[in-house]
Protein backbone atom coordinates (compact mmCIF):
# COMPACT_ATOMS: atom_id res chain seq x y z
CA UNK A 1 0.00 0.00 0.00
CA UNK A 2 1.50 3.35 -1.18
CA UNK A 3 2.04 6.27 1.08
CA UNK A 4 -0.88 8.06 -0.36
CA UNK A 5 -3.54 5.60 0.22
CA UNK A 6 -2.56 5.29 3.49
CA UNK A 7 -2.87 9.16 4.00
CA UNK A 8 -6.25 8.89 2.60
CA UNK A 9 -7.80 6.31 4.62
CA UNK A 10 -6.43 7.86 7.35
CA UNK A 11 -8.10 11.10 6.95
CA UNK A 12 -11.54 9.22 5.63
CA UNK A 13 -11.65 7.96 9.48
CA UNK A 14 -11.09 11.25 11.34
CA UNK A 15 -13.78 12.65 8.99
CA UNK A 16 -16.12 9.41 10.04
CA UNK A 17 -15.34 10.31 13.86
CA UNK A 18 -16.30 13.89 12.94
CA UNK A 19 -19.73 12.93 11.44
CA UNK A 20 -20.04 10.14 14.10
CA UNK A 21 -19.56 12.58 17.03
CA UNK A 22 -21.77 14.90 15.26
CA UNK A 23 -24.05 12.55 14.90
CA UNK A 24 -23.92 11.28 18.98
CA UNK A 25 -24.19 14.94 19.93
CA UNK A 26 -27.87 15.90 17.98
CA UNK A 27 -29.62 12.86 19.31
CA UNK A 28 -28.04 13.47 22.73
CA UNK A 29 -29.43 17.30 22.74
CA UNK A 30 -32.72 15.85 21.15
CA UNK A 31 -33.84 12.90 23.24
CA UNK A 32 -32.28 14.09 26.68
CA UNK A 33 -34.23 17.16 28.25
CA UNK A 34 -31.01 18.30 31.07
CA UNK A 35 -28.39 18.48 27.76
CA UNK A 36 -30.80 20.29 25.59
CA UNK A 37 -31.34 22.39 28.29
CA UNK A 38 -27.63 23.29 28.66
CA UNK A 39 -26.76 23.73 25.16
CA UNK A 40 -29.51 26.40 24.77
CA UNK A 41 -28.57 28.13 27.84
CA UNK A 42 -24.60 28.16 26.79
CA UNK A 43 -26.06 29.03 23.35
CA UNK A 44 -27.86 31.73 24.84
CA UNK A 45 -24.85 33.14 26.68
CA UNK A 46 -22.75 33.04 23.24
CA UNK A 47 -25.52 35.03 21.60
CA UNK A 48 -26.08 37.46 24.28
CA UNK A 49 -22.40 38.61 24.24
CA UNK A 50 -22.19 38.57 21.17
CA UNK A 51 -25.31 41.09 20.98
CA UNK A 52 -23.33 43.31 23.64
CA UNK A 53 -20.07 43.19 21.92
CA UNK A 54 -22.07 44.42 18.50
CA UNK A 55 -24.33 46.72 20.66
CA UNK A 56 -20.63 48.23 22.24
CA UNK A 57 -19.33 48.55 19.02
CA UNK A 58 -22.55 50.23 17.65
CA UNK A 59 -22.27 53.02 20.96
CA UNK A 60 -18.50 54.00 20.18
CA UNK A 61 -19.34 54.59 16.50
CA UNK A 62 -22.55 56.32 17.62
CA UNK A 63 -20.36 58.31 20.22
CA UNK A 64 -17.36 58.93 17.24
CA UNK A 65 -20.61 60.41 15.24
CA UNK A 66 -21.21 62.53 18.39
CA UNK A 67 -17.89 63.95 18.99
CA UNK A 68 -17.15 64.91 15.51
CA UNK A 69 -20.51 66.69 15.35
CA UNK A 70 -19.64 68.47 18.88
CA UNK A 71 -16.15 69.39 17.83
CA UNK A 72 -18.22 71.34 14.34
CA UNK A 73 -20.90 72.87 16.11
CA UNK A 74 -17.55 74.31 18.20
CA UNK A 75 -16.01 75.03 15.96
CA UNK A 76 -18.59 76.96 13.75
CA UNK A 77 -19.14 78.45 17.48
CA UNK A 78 -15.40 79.89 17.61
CA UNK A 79 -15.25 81.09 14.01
CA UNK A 80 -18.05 83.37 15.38
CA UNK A 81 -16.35 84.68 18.26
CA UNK A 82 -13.20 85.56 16.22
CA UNK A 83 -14.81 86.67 13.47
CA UNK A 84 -16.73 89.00 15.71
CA UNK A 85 -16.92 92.47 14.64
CA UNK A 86 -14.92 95.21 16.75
CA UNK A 87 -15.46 98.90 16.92
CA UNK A 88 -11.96 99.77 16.06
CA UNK A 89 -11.37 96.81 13.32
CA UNK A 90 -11.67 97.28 9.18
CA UNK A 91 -15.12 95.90 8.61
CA UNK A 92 -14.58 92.68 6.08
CA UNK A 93 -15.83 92.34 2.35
CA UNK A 94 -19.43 91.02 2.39
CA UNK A 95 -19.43 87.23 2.77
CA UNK A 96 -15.68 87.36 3.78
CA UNK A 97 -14.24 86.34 7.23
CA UNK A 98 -11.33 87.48 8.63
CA UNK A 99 -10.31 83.72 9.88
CA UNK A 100 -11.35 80.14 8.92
CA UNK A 101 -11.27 77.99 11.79
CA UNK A 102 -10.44 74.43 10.93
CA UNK A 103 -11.48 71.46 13.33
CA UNK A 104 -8.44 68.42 14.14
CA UNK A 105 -7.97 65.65 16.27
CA UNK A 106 -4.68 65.26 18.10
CA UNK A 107 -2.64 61.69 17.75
CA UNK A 108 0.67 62.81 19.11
CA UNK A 109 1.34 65.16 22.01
CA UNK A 110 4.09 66.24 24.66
CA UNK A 111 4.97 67.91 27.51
CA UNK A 112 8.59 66.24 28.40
CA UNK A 113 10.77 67.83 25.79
CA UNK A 114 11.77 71.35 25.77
CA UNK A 115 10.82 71.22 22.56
CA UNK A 116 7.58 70.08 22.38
CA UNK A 117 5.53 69.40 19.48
CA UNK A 118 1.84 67.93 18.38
CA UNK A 119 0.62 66.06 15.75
CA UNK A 120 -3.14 66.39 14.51
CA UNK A 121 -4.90 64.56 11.89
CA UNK A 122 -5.55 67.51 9.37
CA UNK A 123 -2.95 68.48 6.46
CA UNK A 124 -2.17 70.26 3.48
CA UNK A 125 -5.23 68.42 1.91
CA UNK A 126 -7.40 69.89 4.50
CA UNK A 127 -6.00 73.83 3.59
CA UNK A 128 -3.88 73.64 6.42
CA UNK A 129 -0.28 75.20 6.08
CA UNK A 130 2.91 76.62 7.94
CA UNK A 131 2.56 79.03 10.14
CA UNK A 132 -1.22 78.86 11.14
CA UNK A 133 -2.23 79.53 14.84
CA UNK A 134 -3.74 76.43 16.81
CA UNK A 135 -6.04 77.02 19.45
CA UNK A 136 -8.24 75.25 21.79
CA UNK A 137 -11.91 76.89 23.45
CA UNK A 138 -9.78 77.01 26.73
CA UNK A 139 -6.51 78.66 25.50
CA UNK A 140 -3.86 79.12 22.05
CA UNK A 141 -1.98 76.00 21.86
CA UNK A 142 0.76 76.12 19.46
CA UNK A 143 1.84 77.56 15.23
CA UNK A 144 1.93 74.83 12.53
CA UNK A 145 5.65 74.13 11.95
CA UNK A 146 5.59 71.42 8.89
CA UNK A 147 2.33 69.63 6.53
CA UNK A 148 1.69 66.62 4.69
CA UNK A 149 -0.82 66.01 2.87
CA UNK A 150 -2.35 64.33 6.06
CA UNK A 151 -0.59 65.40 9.13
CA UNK A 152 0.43 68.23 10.76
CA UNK A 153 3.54 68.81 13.10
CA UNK A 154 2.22 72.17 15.61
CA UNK A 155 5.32 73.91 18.13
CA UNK A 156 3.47 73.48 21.27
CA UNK A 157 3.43 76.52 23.29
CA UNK A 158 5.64 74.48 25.70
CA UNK A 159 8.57 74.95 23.24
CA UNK A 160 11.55 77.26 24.14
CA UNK A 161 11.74 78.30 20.92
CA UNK A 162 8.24 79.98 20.42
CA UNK A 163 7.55 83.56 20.70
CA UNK A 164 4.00 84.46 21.26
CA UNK A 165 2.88 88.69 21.29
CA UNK A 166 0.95 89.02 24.25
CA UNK A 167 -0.86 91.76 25.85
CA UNK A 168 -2.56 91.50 29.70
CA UNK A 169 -6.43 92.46 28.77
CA UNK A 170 -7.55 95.88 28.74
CA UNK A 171 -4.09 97.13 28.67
CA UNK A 172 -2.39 98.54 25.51
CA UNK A 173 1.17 97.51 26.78
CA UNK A 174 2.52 94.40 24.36
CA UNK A 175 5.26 91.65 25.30
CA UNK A 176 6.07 88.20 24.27
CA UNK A 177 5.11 85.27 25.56
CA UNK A 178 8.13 82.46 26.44
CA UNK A 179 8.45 79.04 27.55
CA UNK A 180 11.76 78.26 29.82
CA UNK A 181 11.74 74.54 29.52
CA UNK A 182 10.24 73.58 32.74
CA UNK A 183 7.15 73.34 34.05
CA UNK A 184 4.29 72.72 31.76
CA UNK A 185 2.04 74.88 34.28
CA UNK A 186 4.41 78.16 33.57
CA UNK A 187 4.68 80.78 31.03
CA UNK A 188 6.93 83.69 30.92
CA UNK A 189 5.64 87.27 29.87
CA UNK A 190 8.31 89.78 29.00
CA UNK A 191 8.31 93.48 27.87
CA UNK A 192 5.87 94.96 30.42
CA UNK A 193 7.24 97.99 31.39
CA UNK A 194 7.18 99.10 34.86
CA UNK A 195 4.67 101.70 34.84
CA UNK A 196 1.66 99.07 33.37
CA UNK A 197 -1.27 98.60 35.84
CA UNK A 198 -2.58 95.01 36.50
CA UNK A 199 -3.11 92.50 38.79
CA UNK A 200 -2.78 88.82 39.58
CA UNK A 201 -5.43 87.10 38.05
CA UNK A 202 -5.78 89.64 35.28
CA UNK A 203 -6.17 87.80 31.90
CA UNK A 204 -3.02 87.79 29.05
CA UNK A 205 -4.41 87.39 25.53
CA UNK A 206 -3.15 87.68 21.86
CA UNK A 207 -2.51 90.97 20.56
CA UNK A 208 -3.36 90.66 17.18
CA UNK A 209 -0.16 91.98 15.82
CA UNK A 210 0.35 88.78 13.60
CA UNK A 211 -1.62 87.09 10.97
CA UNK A 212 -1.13 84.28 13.22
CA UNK A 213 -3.26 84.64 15.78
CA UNK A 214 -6.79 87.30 16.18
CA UNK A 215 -6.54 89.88 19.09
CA UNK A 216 -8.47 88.49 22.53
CA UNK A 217 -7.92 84.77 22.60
CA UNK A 218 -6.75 83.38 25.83
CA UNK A 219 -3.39 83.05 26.46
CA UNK A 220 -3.37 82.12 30.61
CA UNK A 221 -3.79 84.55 33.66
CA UNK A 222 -0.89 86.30 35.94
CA UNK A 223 0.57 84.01 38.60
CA UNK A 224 3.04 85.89 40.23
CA UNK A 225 5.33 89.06 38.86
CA UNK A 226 8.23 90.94 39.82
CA UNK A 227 10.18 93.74 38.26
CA UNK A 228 13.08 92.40 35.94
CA UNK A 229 16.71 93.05 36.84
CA UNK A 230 17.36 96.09 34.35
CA UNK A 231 14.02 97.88 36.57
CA UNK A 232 12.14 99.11 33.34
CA UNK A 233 10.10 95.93 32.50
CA UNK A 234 8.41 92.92 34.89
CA UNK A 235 9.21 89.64 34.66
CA UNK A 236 5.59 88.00 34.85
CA UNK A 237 4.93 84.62 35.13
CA UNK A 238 2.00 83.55 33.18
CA UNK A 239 -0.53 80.19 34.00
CA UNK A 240 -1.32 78.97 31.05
CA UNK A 241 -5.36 78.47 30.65
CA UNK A 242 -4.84 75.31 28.25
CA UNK A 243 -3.97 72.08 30.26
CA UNK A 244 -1.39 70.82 27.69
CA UNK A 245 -1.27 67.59 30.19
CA UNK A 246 -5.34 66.87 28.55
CA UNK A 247 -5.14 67.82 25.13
CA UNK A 248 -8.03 65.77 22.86
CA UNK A 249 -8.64 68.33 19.87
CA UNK A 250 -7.90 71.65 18.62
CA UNK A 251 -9.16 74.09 16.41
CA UNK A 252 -6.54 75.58 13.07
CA UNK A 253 -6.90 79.59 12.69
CA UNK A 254 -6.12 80.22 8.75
CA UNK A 255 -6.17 84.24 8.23
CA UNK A 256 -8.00 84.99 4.84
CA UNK A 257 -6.39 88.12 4.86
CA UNK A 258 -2.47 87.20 4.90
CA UNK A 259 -1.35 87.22 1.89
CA UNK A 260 -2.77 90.97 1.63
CA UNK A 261 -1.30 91.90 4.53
CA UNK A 262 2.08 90.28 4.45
CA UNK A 263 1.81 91.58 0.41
CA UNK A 264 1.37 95.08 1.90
CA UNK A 265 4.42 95.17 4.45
CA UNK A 266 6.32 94.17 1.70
CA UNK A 267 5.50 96.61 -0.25
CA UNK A 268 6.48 99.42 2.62
């Protein structure tokens, strides 16, 4: 007998046990009442969790749906806000807004480095490009640094290479906003002179005297101050209002206005 026969009759008896035990284990569940009543109770608890698992998986999509619908409506909220018309500010073309704000998820954060950066979801594909300001409802976040087509790399705000112009609210004094590499709760303002009035507490927002950020969004509020070492400027430290320790999404600020603007100080 060849090699192959024997292979064959070998596997023609497992499949006879199959069928046999197949066999043995309907008429056991048919003609014995405590075995039938097992199977359909195991058979029940295989179906029921499988109904949860697809009910669970159901939810999250149902809550993904959610969140992406909450993070529009916010955004469509914010453009709003910073779109608002001000007393003082050039009133837009009709149907034109100063700022677009663009909705993206983050997928890469951190706070360790000194020079911290983000990743979020949106790209070149998505009119996202160098240099736009990144903001959260809370607080300003970061500047786009480099864009693919898909992805974004932002310079967090806890970088010590960023430079943000700041002004404390309801004052017309300007300074820059620094990060010195340590704590992740602690911003440095610089370039407040000495005679400036203010307060702990008091608000420091965006000046407005970029195209990369509007005037009035939230920077973080006065901790503590001092005046600097040359005695014509305070050395201010600054909490920042957005917990960089809990970041989820953020909001991309393109100015529509830019090119004009960057056209025109060119020109000068």
């Amino acid at each position: 007998m060849s090699y192959q026969q024997t292979g064959f009759k070998g596997f023609a008896h497992i499949i006879t046990f199959l069928v046999c035990e197949l066999l043995a284990f309907i008429l056991i569940i048919n003609f014995n009442q405590t075995q039938r009543d097992i199977f359909l109770h195991s058979s029940s608890l295989f179906s029921g969790n499988l109904l949860k698992t697809s009910a669970q998986v159901k939810d999250y999509l149902s809550l993904q749906q959610s969140n992406d619908e909450l993070l529009a409506e916010n955004a469509r909220l914010l453009n709003e806000i910073i779109n608002m018309p001000r007393s003082e500010a050039p009133v837009p073309d009709a149907g034109q807004i100063a700022y677009s704000v663009i909705p993206a998820r983050i997928i890469n954060n951190n706070i360790t480095s000194v020079r911290n950066l983000i990743t979020i979801d949106k790209g070149s594909r998505d009119s996202i490009a160098t240099s736009l300001g990144v903001t959260t409802p809370d607080g300003i976040v970061g500047i786009v640094r480099t864009v693919n087509h898909q992805f974004s790399s932002v310079i967090s705000l806890l970088n010590i290479e960023i430079r943000i112009s700041a002004s404390i609210e309801n004052e017309n004094y300007f300074g820059t906003i620094t990060w010195d590499g340590k704590s992740y709760k602690s911003l440095s303002l610089s370039g407040i002179p000495i005679h400036a009035n203010f307060e702990i507490g008091d608000k420091v927002v965006t000046n407005g005297y970029s195209t990369i950020f509007p005037e009035g969004l939230l920077i973080g509020t006065i901790a503590s101050f001092d005046v600097g070492k040359d005695g014509a400027f305070f050395e201010i430290e600054v909490t920042p209002s957005t917990d960089f320790a809990n970041l989820d999404h953020v909001y991309v600020l393109k100015d529509n206005f830019a090119a004009d603007i960057i056209s025109l100080n060119q020109d000068e």
